[in-house]
PDB file of N, CA and C in Angstrom:
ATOM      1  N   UNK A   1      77.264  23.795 102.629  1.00  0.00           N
ATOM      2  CA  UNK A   1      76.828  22.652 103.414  1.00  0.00           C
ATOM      3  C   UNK A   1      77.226  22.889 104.867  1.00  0.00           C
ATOM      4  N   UNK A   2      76.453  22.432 105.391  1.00  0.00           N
ATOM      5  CA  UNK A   2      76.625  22.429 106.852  1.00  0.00           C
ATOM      6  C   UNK A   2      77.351  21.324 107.759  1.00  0.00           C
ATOM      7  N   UNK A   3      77.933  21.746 109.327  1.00  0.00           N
ATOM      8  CA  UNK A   3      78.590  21.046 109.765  1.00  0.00           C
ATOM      9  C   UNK A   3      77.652  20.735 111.211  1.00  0.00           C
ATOM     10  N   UNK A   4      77.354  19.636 111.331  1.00  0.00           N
ATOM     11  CA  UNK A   4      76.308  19.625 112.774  1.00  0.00           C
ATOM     12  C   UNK A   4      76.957  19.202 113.736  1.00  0.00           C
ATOM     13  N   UNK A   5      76.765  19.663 114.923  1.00  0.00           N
ATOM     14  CA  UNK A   5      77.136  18.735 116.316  1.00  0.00           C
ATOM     15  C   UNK A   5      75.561  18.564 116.503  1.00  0.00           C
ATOM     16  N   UNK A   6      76.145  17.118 117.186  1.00  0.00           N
ATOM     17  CA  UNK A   6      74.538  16.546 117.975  1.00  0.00           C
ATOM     18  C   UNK A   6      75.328  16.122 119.641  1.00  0.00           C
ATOM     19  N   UNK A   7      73.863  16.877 120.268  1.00  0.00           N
ATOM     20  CA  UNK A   7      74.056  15.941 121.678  1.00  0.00           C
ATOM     21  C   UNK A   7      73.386  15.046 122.005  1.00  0.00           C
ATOM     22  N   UNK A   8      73.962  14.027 122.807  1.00  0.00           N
ATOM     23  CA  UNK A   8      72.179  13.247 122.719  1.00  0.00           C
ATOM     24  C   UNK A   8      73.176  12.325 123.588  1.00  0.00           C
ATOM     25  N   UNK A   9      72.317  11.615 124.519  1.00  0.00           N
ATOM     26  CA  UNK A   9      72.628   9.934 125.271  1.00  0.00           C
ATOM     27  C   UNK A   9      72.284   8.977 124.261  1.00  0.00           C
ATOM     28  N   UNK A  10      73.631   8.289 124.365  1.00  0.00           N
ATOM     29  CA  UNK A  10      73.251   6.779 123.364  1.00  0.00           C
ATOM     30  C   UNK A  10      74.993   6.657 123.259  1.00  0.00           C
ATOM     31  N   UNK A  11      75.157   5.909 121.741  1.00  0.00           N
ATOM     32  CA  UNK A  11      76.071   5.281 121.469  1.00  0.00           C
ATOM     33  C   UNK A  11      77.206   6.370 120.011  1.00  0.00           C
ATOM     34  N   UNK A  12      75.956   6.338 119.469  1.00  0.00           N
ATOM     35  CA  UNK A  12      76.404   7.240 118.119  1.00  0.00           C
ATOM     36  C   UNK A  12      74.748   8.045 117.507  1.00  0.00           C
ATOM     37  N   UNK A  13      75.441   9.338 117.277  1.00  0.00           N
ATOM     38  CA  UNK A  13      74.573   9.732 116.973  1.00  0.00           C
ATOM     39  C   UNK A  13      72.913   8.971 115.710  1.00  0.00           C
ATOM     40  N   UNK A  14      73.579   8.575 115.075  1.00  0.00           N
ATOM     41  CA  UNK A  14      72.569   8.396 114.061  1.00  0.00           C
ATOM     42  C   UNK A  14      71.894   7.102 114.184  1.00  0.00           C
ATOM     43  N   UNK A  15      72.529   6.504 115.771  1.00  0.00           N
ATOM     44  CA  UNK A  15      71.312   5.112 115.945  1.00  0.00           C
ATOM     45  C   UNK A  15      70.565   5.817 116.884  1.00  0.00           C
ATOM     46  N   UNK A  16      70.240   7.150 117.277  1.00  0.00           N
ATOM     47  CA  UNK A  16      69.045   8.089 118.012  1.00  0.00           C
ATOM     48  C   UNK A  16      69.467   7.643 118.974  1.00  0.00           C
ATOM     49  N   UNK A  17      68.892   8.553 120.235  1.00  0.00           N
ATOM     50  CA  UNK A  17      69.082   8.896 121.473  1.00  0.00           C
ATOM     51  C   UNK A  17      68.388   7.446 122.367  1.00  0.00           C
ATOM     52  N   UNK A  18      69.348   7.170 123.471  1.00  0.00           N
ATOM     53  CA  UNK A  18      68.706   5.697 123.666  1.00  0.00           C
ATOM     54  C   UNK A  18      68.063   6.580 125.488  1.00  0.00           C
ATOM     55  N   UNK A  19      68.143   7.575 125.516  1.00  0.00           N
ATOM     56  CA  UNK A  19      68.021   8.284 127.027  1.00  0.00           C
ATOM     57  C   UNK A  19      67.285   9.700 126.051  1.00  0.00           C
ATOM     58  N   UNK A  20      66.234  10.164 125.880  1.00  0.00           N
ATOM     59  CA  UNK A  20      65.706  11.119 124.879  1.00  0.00           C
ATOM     60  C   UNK A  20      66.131  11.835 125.640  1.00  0.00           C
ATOM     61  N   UNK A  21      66.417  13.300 125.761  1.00  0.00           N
ATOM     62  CA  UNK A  21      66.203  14.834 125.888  1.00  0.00           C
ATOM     63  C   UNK A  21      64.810  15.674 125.823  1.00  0.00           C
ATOM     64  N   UNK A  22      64.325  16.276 126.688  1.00  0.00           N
ATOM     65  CA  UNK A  22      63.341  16.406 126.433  1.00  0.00           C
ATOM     66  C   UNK A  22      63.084  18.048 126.233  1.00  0.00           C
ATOM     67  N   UNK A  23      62.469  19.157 126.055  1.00  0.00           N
ATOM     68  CA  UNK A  23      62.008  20.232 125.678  1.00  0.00           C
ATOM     69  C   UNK A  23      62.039  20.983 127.006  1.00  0.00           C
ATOM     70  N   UNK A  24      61.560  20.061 128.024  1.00  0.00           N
ATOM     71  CA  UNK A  24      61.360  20.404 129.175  1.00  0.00           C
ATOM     72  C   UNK A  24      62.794  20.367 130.056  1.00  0.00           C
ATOM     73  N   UNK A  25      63.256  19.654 129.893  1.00  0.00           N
ATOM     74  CA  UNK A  25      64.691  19.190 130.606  1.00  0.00           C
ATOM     75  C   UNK A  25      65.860  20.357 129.826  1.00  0.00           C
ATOM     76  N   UNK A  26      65.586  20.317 128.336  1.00  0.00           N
ATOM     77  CA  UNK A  26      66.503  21.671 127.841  1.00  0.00           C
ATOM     78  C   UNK A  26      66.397  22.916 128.594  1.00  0.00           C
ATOM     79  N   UNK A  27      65.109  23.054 128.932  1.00  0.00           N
ATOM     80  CA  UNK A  27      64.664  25.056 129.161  1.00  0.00           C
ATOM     81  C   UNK A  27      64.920  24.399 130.692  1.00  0.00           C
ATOM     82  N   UNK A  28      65.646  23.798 131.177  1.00  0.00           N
ATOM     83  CA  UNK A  28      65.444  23.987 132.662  1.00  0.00           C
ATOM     84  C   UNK A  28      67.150  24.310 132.594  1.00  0.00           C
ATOM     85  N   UNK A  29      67.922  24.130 131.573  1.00  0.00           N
ATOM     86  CA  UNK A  29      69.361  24.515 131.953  1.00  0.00           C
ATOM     87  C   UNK A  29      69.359  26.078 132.271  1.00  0.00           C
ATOM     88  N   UNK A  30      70.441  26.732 132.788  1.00  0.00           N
ATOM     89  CA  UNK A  30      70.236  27.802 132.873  1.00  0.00           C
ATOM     90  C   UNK A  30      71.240  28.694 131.482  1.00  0.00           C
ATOM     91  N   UNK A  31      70.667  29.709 130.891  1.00  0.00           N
ATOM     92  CA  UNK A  31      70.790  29.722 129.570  1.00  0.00           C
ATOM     93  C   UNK A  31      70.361  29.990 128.085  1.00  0.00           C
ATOM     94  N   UNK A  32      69.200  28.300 128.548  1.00  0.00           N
ATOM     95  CA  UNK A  32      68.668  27.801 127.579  1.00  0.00           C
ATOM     96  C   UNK A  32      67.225  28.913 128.063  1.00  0.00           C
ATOM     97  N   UNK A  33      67.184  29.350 125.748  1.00  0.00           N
ATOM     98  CA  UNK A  33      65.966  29.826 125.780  1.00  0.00           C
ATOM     99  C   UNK A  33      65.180  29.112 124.386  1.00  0.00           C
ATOM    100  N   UNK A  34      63.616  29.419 124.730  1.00  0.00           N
ATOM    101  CA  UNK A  34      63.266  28.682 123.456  1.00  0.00           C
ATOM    102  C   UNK A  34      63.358  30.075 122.295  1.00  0.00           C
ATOM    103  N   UNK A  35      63.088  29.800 121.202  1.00  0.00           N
ATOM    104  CA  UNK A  35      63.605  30.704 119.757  1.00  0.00           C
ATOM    105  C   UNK A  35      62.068  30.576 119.209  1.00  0.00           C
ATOM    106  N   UNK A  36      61.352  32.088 119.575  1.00  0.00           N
ATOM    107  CA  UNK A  36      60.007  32.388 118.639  1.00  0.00           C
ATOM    108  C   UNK A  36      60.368  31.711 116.699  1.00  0.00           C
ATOM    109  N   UNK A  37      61.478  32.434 116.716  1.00  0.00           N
ATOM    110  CA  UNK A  37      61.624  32.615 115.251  1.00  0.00           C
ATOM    111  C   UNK A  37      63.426  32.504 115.046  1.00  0.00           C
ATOM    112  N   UNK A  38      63.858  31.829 114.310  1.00  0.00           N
ATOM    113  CA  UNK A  38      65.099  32.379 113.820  1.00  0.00           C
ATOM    114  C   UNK A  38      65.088  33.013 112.541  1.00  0.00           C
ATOM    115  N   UNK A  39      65.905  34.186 112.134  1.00  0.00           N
ATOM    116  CA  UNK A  39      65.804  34.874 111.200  1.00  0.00           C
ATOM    117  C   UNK A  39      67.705  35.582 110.058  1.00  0.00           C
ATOM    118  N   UNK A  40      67.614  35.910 109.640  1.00  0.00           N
ATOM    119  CA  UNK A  40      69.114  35.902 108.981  1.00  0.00           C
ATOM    120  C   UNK A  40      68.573  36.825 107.689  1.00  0.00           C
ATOM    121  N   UNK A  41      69.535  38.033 107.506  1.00  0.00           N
ATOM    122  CA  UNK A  41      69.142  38.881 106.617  1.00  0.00           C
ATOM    123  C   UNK A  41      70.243  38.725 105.238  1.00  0.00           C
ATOM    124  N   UNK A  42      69.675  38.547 103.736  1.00  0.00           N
ATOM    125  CA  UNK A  42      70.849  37.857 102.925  1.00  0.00           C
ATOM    126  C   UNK A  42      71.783  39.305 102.907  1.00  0.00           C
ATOM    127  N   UNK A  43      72.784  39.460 102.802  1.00  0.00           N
ATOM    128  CA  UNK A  43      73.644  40.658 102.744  1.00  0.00           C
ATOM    129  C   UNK A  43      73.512  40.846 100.970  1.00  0.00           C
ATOM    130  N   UNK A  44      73.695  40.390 100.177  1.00  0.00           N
ATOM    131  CA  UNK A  44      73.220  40.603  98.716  1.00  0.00           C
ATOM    132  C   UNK A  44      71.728  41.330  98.599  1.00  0.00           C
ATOM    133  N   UNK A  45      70.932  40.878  98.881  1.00  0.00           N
ATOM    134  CA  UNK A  45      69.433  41.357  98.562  1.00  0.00           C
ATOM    135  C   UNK A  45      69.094  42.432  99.608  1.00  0.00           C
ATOM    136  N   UNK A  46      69.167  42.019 101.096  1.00  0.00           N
ATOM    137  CA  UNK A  46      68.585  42.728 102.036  1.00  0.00           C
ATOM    138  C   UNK A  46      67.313  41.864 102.376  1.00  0.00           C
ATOM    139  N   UNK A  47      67.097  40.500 101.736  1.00  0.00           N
ATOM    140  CA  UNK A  47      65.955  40.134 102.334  1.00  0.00           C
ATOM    141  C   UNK A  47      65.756  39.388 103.674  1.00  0.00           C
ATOM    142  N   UNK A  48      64.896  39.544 103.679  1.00  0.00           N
ATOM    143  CA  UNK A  48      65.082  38.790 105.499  1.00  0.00           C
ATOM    144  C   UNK A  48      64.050  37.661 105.271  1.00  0.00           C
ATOM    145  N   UNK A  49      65.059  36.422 106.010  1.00  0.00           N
ATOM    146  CA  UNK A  49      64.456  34.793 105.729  1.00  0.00           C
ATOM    147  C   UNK A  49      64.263  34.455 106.930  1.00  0.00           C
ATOM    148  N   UNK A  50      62.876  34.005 107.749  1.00  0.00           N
ATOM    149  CA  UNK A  50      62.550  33.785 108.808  1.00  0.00           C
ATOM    150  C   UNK A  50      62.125  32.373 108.847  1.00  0.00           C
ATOM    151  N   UNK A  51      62.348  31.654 109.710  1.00  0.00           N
ATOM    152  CA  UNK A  51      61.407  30.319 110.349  1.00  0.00           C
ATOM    153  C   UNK A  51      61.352  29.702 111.754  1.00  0.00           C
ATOM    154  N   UNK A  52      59.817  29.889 111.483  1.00  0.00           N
ATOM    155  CA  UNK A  52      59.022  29.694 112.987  1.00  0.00           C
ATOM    156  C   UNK A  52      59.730  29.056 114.240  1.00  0.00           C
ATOM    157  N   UNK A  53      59.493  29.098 114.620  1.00  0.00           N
ATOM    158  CA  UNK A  53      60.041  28.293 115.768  1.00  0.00           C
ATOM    159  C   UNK A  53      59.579  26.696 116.016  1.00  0.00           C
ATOM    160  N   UNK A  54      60.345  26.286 115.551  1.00  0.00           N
ATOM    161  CA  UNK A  54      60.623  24.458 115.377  1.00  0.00           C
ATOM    162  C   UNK A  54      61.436  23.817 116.307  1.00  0.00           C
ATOM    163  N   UNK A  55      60.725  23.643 117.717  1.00  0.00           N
ATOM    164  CA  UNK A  55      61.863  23.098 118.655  1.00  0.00           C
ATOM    165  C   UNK A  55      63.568  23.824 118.258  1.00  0.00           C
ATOM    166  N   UNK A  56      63.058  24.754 117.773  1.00  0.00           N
ATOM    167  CA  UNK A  56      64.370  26.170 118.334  1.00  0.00           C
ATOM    168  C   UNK A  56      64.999  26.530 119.484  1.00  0.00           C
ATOM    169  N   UNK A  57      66.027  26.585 119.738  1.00  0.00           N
ATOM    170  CA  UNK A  57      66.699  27.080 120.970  1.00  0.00           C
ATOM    171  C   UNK A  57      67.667  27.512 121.278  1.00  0.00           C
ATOM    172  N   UNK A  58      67.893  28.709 122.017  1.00  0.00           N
ATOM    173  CA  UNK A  58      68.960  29.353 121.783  1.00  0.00           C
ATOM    174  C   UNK A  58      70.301  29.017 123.031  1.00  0.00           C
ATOM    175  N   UNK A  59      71.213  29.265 123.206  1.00  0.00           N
ATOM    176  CA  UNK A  59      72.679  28.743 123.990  1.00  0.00           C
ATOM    177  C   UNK A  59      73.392  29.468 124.372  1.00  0.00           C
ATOM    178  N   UNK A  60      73.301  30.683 125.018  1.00  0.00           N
ATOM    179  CA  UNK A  60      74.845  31.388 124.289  1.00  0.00           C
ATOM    180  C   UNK A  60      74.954  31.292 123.444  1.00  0.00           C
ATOM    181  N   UNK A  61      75.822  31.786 122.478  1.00  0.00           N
ATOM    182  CA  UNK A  61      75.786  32.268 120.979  1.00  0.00           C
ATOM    183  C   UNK A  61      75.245  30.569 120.041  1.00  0.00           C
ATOM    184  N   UNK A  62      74.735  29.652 120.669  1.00  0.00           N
ATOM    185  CA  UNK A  62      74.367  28.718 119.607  1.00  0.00           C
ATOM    186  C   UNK A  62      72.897  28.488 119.166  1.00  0.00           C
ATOM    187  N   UNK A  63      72.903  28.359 118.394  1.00  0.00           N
ATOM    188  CA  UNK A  63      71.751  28.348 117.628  1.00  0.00           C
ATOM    189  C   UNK A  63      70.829  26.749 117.992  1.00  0.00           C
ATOM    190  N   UNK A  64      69.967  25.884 118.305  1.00  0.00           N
ATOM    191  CA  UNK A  64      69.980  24.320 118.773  1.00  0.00           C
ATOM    192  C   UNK A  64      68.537  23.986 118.090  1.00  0.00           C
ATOM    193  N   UNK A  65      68.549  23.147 117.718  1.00  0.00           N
ATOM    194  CA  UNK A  65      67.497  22.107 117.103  1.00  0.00           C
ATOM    195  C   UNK A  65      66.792  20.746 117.820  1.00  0.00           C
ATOM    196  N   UNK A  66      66.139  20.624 118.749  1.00  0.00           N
ATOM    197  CA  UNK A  66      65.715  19.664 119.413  1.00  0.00           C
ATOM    198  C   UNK A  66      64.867  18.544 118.209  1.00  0.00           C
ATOM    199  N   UNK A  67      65.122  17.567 117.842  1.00  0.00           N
ATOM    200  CA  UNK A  67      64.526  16.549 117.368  1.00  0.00           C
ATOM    201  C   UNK A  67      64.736  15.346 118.115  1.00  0.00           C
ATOM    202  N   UNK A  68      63.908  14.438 117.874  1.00  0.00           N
ATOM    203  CA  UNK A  68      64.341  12.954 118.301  1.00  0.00           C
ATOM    204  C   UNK A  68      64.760  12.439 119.724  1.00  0.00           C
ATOM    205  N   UNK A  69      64.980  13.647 120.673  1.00  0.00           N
ATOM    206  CA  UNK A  69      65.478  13.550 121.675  1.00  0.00           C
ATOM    207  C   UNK A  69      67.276  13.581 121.789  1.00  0.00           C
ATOM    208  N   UNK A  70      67.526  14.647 120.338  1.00  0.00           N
ATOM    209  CA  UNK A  70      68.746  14.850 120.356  1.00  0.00           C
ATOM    210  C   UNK A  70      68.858  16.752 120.202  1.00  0.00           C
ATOM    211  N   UNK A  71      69.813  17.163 120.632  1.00  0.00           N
ATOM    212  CA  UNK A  71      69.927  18.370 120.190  1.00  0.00           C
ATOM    213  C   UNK A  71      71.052  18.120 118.860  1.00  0.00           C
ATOM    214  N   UNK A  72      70.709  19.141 118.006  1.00  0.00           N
ATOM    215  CA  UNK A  72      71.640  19.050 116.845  1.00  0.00           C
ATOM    216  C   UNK A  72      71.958  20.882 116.836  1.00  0.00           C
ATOM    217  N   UNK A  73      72.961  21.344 116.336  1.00  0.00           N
ATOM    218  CA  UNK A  73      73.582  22.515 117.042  1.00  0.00           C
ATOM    219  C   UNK A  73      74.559  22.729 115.483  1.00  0.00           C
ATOM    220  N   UNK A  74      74.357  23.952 115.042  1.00  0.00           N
ATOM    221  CA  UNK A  74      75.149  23.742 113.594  1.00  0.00           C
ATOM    222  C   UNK A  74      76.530  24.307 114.027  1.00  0.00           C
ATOM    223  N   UNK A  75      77.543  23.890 113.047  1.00  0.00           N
ATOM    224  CA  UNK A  75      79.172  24.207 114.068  1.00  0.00           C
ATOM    225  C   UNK A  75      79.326  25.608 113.111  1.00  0.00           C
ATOM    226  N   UNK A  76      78.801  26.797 113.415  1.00  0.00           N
ATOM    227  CA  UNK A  76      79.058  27.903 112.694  1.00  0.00           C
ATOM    228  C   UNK A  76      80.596  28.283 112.564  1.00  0.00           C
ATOM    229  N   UNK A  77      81.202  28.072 113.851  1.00  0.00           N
ATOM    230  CA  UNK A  77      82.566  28.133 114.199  1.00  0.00           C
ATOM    231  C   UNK A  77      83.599  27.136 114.845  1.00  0.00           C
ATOM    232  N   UNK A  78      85.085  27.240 115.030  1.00  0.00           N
ATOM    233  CA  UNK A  78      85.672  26.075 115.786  1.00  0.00           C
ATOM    234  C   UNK A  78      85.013  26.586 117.533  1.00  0.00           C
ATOM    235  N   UNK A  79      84.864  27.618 117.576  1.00  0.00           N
ATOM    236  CA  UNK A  79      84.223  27.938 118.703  1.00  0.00           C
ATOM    237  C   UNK A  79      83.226  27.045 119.610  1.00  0.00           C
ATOM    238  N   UNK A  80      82.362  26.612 118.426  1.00  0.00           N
ATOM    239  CA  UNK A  80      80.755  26.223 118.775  1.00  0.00           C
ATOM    240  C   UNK A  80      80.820  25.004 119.647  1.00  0.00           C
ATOM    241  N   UNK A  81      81.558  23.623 119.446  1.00  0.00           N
ATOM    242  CA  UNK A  81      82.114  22.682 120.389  1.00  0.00           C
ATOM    243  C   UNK A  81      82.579  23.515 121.939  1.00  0.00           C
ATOM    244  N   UNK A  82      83.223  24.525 122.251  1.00  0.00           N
ATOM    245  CA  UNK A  82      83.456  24.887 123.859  1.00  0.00           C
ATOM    246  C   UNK A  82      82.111  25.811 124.169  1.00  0.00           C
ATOM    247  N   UNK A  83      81.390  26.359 123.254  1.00  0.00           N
ATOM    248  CA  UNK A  83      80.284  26.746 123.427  1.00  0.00           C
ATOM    249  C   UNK A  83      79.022  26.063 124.153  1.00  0.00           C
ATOM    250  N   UNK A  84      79.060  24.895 123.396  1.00  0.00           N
ATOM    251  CA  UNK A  84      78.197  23.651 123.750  1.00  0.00           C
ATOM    252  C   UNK A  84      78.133  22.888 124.670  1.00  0.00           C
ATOM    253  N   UNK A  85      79.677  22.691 125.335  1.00  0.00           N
ATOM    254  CA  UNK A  85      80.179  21.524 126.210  1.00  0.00           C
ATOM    255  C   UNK A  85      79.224  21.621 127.240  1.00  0.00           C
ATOM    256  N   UNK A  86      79.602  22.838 128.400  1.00  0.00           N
ATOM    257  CA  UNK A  86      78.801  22.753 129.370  1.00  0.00           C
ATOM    258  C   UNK A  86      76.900  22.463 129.255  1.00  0.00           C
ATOM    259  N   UNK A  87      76.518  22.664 128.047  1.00  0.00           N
ATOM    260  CA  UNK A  87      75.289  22.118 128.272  1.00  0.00           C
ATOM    261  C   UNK A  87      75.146  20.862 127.945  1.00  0.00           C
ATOM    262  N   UNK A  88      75.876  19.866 127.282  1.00  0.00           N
ATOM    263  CA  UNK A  88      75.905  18.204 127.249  1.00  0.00           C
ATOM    264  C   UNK A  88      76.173  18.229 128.525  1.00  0.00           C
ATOM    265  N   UNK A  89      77.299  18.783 129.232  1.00  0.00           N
ATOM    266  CA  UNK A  89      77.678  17.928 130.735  1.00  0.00           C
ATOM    267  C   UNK A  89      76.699  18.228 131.207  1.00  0.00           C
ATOM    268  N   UNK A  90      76.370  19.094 131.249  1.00  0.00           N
ATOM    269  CA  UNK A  90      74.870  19.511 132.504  1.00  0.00           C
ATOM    270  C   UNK A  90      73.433  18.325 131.452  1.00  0.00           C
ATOM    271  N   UNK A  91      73.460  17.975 131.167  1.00  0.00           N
ATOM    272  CA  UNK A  91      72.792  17.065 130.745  1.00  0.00           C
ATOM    273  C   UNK A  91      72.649  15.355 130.278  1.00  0.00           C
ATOM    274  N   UNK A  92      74.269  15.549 131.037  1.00  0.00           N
ATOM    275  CA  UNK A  92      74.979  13.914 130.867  1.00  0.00           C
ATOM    276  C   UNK A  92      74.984  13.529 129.715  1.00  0.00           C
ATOM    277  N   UNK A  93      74.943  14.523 128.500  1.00  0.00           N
ATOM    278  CA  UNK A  93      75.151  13.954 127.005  1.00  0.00           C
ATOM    279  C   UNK A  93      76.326  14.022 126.428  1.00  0.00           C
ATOM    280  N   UNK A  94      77.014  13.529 125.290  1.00  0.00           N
ATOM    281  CA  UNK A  94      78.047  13.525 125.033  1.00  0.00           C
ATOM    282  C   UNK A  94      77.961  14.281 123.570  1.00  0.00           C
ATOM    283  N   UNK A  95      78.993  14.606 122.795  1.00  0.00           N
ATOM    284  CA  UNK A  95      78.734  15.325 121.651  1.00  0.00           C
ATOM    285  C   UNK A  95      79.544  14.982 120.856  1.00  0.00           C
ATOM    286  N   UNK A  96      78.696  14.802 119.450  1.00  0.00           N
ATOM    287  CA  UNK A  96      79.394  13.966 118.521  1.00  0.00           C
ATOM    288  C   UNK A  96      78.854  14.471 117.049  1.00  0.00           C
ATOM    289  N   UNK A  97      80.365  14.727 116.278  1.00  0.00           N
ATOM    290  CA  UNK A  97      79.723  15.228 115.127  1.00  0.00           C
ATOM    291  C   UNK A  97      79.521  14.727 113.785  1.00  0.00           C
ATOM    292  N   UNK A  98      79.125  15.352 112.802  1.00  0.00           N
ATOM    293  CA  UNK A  98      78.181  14.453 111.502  1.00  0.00           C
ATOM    294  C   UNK A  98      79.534  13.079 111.092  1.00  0.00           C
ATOM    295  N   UNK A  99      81.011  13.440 111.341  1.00  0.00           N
ATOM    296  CA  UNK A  99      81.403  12.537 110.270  1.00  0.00           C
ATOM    297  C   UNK A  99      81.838  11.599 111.984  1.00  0.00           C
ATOM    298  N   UNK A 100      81.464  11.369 113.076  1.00  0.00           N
ATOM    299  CA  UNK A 100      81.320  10.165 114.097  1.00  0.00           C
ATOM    300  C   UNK A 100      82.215  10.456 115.208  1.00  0.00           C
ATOM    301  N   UNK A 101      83.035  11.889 115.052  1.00  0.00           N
ATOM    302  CA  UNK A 101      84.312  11.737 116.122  1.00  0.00           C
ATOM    303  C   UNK A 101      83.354  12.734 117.317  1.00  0.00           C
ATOM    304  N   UNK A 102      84.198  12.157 118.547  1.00  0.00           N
ATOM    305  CA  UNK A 102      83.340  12.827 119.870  1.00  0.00           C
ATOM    306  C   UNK A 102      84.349  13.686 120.302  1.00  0.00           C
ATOM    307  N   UNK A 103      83.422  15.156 120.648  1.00  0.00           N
ATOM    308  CA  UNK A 103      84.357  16.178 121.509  1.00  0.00           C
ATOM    309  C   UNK A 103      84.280  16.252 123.016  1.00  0.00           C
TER     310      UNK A 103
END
């Protein structure tokens, strides 16, 4: 199971973004790229699992999910929170993760 950070303007994440984020406003950070494809090869099989590019985006080493006018950002590591920061501040968002506490 996974651990998400979301960025987003508002209150708490899961009453949605009350200030959206937009696609356009992401790719203008400097950084930010959009993601043709993300892909991950299983180390057991050797198979390789791809999917399209779905409001994909890449961070420095983070991986980002644009929905709703939130970015959602999976916490691969304790890393991924100082990874992230500077692009909430540069976007006046705050970051807050699945179980409600803000970093």
């Amino acid at each position: 199971m996974a651990y998400h950070l979301h960025i987003f303007r508002g209150s708490n994440w899961w009453e949605g973004a009350s200030n959206p984020i937009t696609a356009e406003e992401l790719l203008s950070v400097a950084g930010v790229a959009q993601a043709d494809s993300i892909s991950t090869t299983s180390p057991q099989t050797g198979i390789v699992l791809s999917m399209p590019n779905c409001n994909m985006f890449t961070y420095k080493e983070a991986f980002l999910m644009l929905k709703d006018g939130m970015i959602i950002a999976a916490a691969r590591n304790e890393d991924t929170v100082e990874t992230i920061h500077p692009l909430a501040d540069t976007l006046g968002a705050v970051i807050q993760g699945d179980e409600g506490e803000f970093y």
